[in-house]
N, C-alpha and C. Protein backbone atom coordinates (compact mmCIF):
# COMPACT_ATOMS: atom_id res chain seq x y z
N UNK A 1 103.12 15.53 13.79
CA UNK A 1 102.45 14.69 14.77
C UNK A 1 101.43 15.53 15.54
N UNK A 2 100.18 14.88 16.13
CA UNK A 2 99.25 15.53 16.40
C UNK A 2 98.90 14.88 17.74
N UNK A 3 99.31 15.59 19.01
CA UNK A 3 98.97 15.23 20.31
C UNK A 3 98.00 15.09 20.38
N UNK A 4 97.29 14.09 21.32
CA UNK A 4 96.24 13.67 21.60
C UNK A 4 95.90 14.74 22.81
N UNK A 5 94.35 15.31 22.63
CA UNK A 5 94.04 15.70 23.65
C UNK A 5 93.09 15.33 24.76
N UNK A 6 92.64 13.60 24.22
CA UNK A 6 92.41 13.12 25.68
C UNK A 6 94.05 12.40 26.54
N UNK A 7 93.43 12.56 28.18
CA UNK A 7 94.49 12.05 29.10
C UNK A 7 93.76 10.81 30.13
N UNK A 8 94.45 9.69 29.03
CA UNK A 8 94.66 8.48 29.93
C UNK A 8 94.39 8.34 31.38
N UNK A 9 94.16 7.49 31.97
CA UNK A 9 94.04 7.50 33.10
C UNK A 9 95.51 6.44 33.36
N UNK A 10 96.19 6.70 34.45
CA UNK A 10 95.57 7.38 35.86
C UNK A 10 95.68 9.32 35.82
N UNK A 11 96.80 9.56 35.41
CA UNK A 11 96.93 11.35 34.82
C UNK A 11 95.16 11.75 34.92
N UNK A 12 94.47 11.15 34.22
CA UNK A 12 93.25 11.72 34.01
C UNK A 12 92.16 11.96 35.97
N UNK A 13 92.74 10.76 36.65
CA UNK A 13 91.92 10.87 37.94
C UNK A 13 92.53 11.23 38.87
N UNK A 14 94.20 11.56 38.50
CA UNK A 14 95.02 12.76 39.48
C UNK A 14 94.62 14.03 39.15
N UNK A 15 94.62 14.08 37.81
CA UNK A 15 93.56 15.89 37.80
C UNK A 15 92.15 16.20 37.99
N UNK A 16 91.57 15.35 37.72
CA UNK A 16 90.38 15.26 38.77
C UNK A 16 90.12 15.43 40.21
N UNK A 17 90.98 14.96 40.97
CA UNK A 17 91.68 14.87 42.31
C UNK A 17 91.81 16.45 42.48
N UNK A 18 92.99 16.62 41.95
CA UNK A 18 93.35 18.26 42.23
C UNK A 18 92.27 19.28 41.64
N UNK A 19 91.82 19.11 40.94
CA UNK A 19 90.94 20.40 40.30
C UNK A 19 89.38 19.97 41.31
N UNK A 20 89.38 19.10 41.73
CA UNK A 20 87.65 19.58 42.21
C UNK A 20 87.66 20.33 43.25
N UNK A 21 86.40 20.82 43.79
CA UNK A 21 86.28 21.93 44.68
C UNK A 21 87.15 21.63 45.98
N UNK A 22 87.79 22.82 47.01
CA UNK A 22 88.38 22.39 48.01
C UNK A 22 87.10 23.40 48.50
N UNK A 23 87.17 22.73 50.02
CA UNK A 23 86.04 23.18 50.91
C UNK A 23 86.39 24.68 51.83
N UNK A 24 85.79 25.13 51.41
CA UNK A 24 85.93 26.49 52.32
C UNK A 24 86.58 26.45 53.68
N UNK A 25 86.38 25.76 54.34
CA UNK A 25 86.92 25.53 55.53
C UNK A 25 87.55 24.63 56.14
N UNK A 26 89.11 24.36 56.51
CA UNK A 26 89.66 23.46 57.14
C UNK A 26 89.28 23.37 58.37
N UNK A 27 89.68 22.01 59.46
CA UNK A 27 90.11 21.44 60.62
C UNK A 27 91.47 22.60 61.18
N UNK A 28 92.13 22.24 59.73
CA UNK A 28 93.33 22.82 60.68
C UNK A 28 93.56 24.38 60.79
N UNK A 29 92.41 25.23 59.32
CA UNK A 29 92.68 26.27 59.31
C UNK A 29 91.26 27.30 60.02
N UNK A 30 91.21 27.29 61.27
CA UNK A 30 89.89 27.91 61.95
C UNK A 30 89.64 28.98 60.85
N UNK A 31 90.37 29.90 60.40
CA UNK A 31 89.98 31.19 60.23
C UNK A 31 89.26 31.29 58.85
N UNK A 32 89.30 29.99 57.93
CA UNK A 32 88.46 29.38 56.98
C UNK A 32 89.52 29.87 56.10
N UNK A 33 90.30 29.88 55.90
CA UNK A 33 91.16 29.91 54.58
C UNK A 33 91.87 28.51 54.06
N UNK A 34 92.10 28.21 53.52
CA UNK A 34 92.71 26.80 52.93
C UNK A 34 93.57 26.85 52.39
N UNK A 35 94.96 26.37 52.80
CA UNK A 35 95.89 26.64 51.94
C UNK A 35 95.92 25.57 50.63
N UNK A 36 96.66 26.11 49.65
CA UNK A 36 96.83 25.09 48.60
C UNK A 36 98.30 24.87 48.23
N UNK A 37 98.24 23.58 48.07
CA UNK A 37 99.53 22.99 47.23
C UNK A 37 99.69 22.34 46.62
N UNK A 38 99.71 22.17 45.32
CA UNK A 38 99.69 21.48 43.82
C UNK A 38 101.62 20.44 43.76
N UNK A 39 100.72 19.12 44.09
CA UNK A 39 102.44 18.54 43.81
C UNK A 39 102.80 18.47 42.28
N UNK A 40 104.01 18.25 41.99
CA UNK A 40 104.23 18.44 40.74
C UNK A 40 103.71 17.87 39.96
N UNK A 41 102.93 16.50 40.51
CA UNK A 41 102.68 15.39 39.66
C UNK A 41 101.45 16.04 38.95
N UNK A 42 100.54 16.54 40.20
CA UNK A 42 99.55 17.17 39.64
C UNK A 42 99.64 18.32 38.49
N UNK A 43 100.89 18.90 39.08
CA UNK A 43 100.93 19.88 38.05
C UNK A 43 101.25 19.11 36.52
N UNK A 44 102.38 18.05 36.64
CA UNK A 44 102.73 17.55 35.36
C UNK A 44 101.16 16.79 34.60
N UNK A 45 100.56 16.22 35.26
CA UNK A 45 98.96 15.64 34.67
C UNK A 45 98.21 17.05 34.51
N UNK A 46 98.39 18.27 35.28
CA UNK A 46 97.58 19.55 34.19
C UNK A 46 98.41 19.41 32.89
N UNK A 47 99.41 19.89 32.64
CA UNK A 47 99.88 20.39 32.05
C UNK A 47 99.74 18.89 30.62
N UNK A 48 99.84 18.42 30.93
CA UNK A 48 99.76 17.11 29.87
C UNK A 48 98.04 16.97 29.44
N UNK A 49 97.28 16.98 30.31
CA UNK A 49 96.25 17.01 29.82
C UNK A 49 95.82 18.17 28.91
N UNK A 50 96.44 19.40 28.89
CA UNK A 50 95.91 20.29 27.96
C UNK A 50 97.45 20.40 26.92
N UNK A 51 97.76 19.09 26.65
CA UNK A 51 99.23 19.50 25.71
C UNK A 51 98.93 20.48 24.48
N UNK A 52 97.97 20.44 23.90
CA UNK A 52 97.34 21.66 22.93
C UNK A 52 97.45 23.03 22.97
N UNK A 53 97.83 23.35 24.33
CA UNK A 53 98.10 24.65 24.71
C UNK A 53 99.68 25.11 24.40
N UNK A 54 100.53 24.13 23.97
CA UNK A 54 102.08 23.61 24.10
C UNK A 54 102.64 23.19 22.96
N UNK A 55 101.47 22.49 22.38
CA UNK A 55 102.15 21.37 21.62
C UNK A 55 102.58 21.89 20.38
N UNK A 56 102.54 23.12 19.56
CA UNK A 56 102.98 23.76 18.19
C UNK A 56 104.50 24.33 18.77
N UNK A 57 105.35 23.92 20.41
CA UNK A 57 106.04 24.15 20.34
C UNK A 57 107.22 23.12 20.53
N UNK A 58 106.61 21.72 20.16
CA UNK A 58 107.10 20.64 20.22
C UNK A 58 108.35 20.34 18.93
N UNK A 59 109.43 19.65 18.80
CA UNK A 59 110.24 19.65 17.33
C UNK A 59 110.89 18.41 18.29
N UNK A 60 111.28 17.81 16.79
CA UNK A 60 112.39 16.74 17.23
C UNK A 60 113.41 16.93 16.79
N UNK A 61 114.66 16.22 17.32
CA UNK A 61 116.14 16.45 16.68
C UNK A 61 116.62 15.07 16.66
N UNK A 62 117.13 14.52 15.64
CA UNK A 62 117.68 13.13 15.67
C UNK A 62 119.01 13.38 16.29
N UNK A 63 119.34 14.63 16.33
CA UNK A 63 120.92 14.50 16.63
C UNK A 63 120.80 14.27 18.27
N UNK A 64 119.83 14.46 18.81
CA UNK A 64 119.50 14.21 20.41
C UNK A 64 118.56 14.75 21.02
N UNK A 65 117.72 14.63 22.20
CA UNK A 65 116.52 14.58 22.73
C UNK A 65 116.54 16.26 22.42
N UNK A 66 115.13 16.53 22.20
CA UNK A 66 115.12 18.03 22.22
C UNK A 66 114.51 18.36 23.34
N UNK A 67 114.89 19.71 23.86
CA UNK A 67 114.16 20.34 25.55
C UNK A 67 113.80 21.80 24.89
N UNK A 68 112.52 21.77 25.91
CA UNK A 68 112.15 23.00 25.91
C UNK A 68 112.01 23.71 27.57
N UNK A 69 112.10 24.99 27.46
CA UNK A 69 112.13 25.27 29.11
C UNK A 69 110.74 26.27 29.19
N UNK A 70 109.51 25.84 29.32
CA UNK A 70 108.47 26.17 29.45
C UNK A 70 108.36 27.75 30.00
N UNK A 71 107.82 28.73 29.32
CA UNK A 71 107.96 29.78 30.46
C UNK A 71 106.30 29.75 31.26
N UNK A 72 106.93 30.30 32.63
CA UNK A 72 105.96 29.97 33.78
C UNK A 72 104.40 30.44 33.15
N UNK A 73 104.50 31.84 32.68
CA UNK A 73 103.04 32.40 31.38
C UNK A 73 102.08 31.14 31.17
N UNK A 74 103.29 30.89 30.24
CA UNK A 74 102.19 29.74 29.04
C UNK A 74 101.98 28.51 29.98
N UNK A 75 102.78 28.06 30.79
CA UNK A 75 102.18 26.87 31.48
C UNK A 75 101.18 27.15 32.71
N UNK A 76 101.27 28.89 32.91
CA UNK A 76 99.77 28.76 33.84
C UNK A 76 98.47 28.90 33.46
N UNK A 77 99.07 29.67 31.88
CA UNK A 77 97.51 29.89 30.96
C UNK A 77 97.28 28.26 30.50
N UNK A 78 98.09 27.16 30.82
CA UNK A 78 97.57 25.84 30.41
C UNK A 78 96.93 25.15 30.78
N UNK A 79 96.60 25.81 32.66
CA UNK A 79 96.23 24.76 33.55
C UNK A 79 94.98 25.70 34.09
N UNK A 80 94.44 24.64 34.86
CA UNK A 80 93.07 25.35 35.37
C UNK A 80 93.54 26.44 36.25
N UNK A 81 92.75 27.61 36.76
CA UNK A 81 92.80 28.80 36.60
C UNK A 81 93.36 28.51 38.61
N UNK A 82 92.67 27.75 38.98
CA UNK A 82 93.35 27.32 40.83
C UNK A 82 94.55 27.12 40.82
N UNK A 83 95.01 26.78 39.49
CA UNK A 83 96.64 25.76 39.67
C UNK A 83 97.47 27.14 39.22
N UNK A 84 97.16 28.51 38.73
CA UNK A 84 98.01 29.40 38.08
C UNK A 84 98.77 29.78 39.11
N UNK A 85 99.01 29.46 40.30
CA UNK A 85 100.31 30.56 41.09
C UNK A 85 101.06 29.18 41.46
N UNK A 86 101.46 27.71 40.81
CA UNK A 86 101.88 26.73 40.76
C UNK A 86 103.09 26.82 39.74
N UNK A 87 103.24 27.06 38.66
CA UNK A 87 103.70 27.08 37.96
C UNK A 87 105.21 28.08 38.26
N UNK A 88 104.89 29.43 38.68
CA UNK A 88 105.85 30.12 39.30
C UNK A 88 106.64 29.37 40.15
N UNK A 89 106.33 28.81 40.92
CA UNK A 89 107.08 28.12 41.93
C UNK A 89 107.95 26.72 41.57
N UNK A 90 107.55 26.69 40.32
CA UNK A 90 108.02 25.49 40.01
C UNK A 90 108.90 25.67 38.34
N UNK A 91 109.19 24.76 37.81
CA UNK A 91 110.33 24.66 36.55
C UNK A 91 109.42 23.60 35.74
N UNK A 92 109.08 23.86 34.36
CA UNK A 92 108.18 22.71 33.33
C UNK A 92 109.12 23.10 32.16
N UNK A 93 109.55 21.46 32.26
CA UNK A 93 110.58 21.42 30.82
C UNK A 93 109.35 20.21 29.90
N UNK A 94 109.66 20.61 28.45
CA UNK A 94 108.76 20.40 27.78
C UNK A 94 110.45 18.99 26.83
N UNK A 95 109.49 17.89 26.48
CA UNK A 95 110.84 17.19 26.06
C UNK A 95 110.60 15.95 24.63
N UNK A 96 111.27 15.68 23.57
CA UNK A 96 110.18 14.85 22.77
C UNK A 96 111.64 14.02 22.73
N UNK A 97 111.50 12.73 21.99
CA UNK A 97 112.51 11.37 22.22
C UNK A 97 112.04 11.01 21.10
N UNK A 98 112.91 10.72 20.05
CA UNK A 98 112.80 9.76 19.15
C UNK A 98 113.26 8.41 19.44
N UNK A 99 113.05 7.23 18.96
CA UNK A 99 112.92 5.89 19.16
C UNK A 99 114.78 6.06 19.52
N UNK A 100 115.22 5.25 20.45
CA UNK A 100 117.06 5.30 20.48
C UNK A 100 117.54 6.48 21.17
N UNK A 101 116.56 7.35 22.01
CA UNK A 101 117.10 8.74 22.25
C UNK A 101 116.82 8.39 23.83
N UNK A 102 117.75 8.87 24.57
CA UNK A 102 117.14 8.82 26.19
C UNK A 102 118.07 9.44 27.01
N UNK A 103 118.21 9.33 28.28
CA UNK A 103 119.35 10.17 29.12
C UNK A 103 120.67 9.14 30.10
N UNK A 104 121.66 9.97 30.13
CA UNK A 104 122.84 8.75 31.37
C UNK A 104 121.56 8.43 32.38
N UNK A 105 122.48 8.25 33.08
CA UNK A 105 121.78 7.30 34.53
C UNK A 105 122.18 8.98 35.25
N UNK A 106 121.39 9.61 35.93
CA UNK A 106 121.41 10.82 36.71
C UNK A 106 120.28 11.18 37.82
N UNK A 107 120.77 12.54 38.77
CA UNK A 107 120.00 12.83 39.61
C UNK A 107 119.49 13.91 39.20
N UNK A 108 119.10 15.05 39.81
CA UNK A 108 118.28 16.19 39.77
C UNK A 108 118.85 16.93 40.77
N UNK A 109 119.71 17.10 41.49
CA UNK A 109 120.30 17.58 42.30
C UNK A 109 120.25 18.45 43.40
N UNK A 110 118.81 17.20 44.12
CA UNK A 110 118.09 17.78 45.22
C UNK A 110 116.59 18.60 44.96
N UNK A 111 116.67 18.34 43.42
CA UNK A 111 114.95 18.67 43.25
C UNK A 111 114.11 17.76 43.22
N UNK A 112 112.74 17.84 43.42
CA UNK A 112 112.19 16.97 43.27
C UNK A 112 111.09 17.39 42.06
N UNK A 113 110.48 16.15 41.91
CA UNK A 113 109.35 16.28 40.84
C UNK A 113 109.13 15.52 39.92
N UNK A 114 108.07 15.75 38.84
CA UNK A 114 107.27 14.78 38.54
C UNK A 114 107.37 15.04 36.34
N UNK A 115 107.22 13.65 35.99
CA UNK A 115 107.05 13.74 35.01
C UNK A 115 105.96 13.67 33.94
N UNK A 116 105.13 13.51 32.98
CA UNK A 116 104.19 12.74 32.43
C UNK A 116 104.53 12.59 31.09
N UNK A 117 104.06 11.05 30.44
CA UNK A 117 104.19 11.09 29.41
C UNK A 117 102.83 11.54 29.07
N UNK A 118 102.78 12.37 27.80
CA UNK A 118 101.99 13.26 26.77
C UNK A 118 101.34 11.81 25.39
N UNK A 119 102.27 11.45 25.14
CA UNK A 119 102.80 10.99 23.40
C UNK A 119 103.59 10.01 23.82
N UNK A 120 103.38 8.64 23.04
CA UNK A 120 104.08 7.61 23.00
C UNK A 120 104.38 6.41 24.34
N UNK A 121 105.75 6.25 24.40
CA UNK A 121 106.11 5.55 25.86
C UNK A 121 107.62 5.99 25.94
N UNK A 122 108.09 6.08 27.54
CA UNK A 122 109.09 6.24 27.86
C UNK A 122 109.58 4.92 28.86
N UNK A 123 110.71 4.52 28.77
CA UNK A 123 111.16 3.76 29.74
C UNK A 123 111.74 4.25 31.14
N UNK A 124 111.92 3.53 32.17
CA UNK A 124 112.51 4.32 33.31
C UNK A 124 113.40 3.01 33.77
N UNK A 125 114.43 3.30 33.57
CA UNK A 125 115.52 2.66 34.71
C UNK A 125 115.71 3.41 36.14
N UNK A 126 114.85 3.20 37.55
CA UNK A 126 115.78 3.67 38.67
C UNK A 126 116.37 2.50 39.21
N UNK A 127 117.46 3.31 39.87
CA UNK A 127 118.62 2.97 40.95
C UNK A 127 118.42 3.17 41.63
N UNK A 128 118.55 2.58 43.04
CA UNK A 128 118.85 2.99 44.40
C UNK A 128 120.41 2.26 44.77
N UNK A 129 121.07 2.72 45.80
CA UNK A 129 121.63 1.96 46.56
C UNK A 129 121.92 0.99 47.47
N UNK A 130 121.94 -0.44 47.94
CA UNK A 130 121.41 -1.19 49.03
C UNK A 130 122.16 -0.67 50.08
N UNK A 131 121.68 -0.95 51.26
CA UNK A 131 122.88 -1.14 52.31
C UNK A 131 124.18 -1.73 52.31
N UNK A 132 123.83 -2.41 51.58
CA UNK A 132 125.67 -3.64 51.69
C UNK A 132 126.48 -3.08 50.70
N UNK A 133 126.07 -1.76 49.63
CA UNK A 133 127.21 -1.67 49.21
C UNK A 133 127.03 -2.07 47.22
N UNK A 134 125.83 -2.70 47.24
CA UNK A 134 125.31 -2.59 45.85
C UNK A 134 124.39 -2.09 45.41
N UNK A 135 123.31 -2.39 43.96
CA UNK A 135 122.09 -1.65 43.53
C UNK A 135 121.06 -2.55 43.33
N UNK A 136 120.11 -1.46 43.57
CA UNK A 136 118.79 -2.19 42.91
C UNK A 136 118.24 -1.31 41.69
N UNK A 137 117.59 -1.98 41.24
CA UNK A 137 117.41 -1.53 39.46
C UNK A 137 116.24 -1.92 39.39
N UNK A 138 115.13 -1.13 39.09
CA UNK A 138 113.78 -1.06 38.66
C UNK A 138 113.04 -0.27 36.96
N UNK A 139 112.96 -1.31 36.06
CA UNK A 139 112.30 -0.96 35.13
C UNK A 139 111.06 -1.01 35.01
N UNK A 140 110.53 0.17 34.21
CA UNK A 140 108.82 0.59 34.02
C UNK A 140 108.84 1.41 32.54
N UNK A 141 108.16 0.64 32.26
CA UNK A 141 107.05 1.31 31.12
C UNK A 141 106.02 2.27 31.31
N UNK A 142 106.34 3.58 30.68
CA UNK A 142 105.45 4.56 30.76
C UNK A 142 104.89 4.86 29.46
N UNK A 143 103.24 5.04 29.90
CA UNK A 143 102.78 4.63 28.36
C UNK A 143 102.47 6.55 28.65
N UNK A 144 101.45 6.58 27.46
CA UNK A 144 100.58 8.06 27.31
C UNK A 144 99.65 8.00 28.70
N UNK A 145 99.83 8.90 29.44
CA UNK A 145 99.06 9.32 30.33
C UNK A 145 99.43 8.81 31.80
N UNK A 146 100.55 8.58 31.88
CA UNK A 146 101.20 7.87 32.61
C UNK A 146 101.83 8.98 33.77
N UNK A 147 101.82 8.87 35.18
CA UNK A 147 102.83 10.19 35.70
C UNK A 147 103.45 9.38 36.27
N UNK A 148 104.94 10.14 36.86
CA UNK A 148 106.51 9.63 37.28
C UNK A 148 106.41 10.52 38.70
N UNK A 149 106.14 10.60 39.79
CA UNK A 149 106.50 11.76 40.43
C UNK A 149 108.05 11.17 41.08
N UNK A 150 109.06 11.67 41.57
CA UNK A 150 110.28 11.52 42.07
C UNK A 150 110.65 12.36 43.11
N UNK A 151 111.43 11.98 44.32
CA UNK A 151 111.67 12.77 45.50
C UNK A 151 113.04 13.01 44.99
N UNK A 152 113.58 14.05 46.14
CA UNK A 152 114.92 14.94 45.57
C UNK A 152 116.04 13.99 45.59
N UNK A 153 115.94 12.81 45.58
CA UNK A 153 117.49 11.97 45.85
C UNK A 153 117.38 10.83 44.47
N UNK A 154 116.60 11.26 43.55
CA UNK A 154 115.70 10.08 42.71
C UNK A 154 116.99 10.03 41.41
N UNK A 155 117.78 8.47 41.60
CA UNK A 155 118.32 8.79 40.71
C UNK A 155 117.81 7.49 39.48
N UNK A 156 118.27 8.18 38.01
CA UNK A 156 117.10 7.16 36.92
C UNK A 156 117.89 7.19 35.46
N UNK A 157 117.39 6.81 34.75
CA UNK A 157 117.49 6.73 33.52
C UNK A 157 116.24 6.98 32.62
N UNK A 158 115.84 7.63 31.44
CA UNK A 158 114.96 7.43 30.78
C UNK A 158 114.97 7.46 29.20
N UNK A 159 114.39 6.93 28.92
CA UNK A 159 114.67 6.42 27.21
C UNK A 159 113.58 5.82 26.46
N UNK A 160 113.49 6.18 25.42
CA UNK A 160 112.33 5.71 24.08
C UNK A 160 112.99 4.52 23.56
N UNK A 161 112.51 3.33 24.24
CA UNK A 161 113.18 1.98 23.55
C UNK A 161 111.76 1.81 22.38
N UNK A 162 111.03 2.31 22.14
CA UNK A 162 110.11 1.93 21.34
C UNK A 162 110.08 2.67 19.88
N UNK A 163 109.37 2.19 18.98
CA UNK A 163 109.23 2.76 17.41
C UNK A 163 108.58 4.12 17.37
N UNK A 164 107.99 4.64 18.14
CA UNK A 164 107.01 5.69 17.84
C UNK A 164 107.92 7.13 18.48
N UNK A 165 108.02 8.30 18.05
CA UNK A 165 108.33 9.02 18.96
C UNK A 165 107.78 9.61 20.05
N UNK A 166 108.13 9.87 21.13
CA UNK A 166 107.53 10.21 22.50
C UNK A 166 107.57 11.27 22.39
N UNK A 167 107.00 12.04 23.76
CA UNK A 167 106.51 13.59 24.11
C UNK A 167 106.24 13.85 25.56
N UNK A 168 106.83 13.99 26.54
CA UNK A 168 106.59 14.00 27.96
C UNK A 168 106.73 15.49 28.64
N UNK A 169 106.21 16.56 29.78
CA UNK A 169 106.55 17.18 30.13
C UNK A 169 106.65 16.97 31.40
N UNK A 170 107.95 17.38 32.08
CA UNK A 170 108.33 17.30 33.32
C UNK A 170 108.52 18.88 34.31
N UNK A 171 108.47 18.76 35.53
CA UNK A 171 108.09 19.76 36.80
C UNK A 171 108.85 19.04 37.75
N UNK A 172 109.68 20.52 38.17
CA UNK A 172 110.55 20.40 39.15
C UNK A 172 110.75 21.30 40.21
N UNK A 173 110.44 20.73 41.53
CA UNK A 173 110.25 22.09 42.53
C UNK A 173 111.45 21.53 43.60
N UNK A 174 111.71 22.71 44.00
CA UNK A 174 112.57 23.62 43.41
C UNK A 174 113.39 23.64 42.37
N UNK A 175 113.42 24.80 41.55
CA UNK A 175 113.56 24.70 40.34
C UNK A 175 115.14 23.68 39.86
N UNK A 176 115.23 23.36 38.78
CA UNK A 176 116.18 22.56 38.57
C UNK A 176 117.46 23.39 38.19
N UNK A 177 118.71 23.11 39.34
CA UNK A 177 119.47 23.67 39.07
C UNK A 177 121.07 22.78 38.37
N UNK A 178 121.05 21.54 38.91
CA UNK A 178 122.33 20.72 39.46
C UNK A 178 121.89 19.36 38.50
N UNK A 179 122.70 18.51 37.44
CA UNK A 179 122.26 17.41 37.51
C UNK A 179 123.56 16.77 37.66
N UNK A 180 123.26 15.52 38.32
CA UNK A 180 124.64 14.58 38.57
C UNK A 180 124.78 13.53 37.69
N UNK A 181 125.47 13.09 36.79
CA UNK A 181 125.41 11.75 35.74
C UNK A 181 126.75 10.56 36.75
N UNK A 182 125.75 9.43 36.65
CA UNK A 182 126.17 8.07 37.40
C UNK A 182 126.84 6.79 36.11
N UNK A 183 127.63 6.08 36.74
CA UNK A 183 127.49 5.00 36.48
C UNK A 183 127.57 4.04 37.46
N UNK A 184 127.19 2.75 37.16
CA UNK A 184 127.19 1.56 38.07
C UNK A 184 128.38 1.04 38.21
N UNK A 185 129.11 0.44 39.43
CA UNK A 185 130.14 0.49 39.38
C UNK A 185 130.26 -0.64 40.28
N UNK A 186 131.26 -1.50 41.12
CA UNK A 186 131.22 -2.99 41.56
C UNK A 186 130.59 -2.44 42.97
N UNK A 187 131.00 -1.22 43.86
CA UNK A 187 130.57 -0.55 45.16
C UNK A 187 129.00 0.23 44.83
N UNK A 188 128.66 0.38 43.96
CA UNK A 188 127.14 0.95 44.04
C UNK A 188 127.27 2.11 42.68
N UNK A 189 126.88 3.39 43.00
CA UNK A 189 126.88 4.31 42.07
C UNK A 189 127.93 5.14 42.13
N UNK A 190 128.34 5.39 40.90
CA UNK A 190 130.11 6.22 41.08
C UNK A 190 129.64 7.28 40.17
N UNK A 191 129.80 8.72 40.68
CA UNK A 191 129.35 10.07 40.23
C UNK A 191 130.46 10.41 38.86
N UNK A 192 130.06 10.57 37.34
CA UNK A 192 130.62 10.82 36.64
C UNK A 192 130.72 12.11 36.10
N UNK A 193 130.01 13.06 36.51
CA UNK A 193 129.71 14.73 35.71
C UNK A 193 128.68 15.04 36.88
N UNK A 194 129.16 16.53 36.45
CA UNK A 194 127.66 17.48 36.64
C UNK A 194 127.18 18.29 35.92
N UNK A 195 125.96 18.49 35.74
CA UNK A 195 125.84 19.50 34.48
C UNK A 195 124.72 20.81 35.37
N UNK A 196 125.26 21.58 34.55
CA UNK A 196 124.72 23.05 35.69
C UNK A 196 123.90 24.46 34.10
N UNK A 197 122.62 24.69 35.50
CA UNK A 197 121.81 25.52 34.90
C UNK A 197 122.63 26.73 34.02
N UNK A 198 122.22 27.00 33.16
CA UNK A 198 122.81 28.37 32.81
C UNK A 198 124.45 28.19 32.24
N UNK A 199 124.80 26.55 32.28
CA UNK A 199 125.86 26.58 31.78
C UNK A 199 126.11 25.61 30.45
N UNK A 200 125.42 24.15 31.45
CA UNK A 200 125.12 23.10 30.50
C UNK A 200 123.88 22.87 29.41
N UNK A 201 123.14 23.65 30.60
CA UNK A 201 121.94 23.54 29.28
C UNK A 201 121.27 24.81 29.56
């Protein structure tokens, strides 16, 4: 399979966004320095827009979703040359889904961050909790060029309900250490596992 190396919009006018010039001088920073901070989303729309830089390290496994754990190097030589001290600070897992392949219902365990699809479509089931004690459930279609960003309490599901196989890379700041797997239950969400860096995967 051969990634596409144009990026869809909206991905395409969030990196636009982040990569054009920042102005020499802030309001808030008299002394003319500007700080920078690349949210993940942005980072996940670099990094998707140049999937070519990545993509000969892409494979699928029918036996289940395959991951890759990006090293910080190759994903800063991927992105424009402003975004390279982004990548350090952050975690880019590289991930492909064959049609029937997807994840439990889980959190991130206080990280936050952002996904993009590359290749194909991904589905998203989130959850929240209501007040009274039940859920709400939100499905979305994520096509090619599509970004997910998520705050640290974001709990979801994601899955290739479609024929084609997918290709998404995801960014997580602070890095991903903790994941929690859910099910739905008659009181709201009932915590079933955890799966831990360096152990589970």
């Amino acid at each position: 399979m051969t990634l596409g190396t144009a990026l869809p919009s909206p991905a395409a006018d969030l990196l636009r966004t982040i990569t054009s010039t920042t102005p020499a001088t802030s309001p808030h920073r008299p002394d003319g320095i500007t700080a920078r901070r690349t949210s993940a989303a942005a980072l996940a729309a670099a990094l998707a827009a140049n999937a070519r830089a990545w993509a000969d390290l892409v494979e699928y496994r029918p036996a289940g979703r395959w991951t890759h754990l990006l090293d910080p190097a190759t994903a800063a030589a991927a992105v424009d040359p402003a975004l390279h001290e982004d990548p350090a600070a952050a975690q880019v897992w590289l991930l492909s889904w064959l049609p029937g392949q997807g994840t439990p219902l889980h959190d991130h365990g206080g990280s936050a961050g952002a996904f993009a699809v590359v290749h194909g479509a991904l589905t998203e089931l989130s959850v929240t909790e209501t007040r009274s004690g039940g859920v709400r459930d939100d499905e979305t279609l994520l096509t090619a060029g599509r970004v997910r960003p998520f705050g640290p309490h974001h709990v979801h599901r994601v899955g290739n309900v479609g024929v084609l196989p997918a290709v998404s890379v995801h960014v997580y700041a602070p890095r991903l250490t903790v994941m929690n797997t859910y099910r739905i239950a008659g009181c709201g969400l009932q915590r079933t596992g955890t799966e831990r860096a360096g152990v589970d995967w």
